[in-house]
C-alpha atoms as a PDB file:
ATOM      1  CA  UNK A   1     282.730 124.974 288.728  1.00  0.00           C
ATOM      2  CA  UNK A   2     284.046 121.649 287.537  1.00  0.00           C
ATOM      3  CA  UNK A   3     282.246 118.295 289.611  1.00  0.00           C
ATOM      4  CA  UNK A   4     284.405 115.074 289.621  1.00  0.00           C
ATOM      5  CA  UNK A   5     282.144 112.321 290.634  1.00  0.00           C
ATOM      6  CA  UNK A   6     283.052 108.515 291.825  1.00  0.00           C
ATOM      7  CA  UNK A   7     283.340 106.442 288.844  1.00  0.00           C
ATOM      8  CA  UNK A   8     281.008 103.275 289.568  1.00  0.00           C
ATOM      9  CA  UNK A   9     283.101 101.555 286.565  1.00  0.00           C
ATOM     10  CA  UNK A  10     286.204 102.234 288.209  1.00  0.00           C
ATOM     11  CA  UNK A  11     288.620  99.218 288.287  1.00  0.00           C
ATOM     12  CA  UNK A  12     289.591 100.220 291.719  1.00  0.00           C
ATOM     13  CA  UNK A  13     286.500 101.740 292.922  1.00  0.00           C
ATOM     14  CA  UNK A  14     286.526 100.404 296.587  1.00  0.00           C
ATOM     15  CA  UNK A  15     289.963 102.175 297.475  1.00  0.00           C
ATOM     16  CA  UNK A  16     288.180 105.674 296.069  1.00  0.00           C
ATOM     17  CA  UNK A  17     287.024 107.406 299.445  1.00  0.00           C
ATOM     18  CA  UNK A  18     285.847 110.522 298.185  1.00  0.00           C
ATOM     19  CA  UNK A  19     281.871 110.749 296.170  1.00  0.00           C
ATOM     20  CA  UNK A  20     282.922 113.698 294.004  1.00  0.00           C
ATOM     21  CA  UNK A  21     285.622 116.755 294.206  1.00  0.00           C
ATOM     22  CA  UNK A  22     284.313 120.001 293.363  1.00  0.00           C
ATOM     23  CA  UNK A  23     286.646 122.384 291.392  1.00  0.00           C
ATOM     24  CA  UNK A  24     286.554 125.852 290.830  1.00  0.00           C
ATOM     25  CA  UNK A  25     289.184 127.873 288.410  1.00  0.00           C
ATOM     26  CA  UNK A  26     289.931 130.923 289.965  1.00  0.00           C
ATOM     27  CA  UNK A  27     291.388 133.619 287.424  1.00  0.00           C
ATOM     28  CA  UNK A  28     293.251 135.611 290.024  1.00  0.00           C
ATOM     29  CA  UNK A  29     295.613 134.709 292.790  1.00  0.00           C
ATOM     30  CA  UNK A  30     294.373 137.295 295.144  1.00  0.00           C
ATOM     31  CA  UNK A  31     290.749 136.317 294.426  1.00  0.00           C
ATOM     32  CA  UNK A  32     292.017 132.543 295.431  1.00  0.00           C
ATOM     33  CA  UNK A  33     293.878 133.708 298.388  1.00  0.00           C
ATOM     34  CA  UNK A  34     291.329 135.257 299.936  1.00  0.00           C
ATOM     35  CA  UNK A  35     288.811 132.195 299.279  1.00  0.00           C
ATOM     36  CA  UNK A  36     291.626 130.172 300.980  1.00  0.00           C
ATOM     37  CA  UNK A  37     291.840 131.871 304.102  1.00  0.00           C
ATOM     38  CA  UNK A  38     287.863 132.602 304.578  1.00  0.00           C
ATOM     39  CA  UNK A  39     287.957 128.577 304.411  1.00  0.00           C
ATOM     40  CA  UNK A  40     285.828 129.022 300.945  1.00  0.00           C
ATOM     41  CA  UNK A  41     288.298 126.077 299.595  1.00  0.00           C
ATOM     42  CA  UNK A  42     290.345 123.618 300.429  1.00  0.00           C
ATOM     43  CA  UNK A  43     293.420 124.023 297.949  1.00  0.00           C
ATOM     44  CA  UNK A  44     295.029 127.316 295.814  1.00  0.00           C
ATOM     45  CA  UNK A  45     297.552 127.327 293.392  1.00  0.00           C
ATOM     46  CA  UNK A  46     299.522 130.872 293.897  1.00  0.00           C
ATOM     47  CA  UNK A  47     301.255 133.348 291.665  1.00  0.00           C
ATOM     48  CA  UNK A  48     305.096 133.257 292.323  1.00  0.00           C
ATOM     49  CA  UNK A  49     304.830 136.529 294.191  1.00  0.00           C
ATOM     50  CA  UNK A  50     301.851 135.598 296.169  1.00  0.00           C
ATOM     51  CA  UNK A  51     303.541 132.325 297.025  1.00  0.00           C
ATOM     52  CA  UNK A  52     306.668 134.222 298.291  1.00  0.00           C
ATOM     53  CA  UNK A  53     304.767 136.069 300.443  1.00  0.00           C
ATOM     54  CA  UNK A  54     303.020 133.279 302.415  1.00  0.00           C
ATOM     55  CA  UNK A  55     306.180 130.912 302.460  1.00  0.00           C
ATOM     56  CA  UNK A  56     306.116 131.332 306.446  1.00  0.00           C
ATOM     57  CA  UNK A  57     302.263 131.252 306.715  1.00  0.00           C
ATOM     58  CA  UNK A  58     301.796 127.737 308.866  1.00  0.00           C
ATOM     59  CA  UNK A  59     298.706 127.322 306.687  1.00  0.00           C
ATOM     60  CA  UNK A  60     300.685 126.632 303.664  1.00  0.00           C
ATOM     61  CA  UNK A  61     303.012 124.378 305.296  1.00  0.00           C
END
């Protein structure tokens, strides 16, 4: 897991809402699909196939 943190020294720090983002790299599409809809994360990046296959899933609208 990769942790972003607020930059203090940031030029524009005061328009930054967010303290840190938390990022984890997730090898297999399946594997991030299924931590998607468990609500394990907030965002996936799909395979092609994968992608195709949720197109009409209102979650991924």
């Amino acid at each position: 897991m990769v942790i972003q943190e607020k930059n203090d020294q940031y030029w524009d720090k005061d328009t930054v809402k967010l303290d840190s983002v938390d990022v984890n790299v997730v090898k297999e599409s399946p594997t991030a699909l299924n931590l998607f809809q468990d609500g394990q994360t907030d965002d996936v990046v799909l395979s092609g196939e994968l992608a195709q296959q949720m197109a009409n899933d209102p979650a991924f609208c």
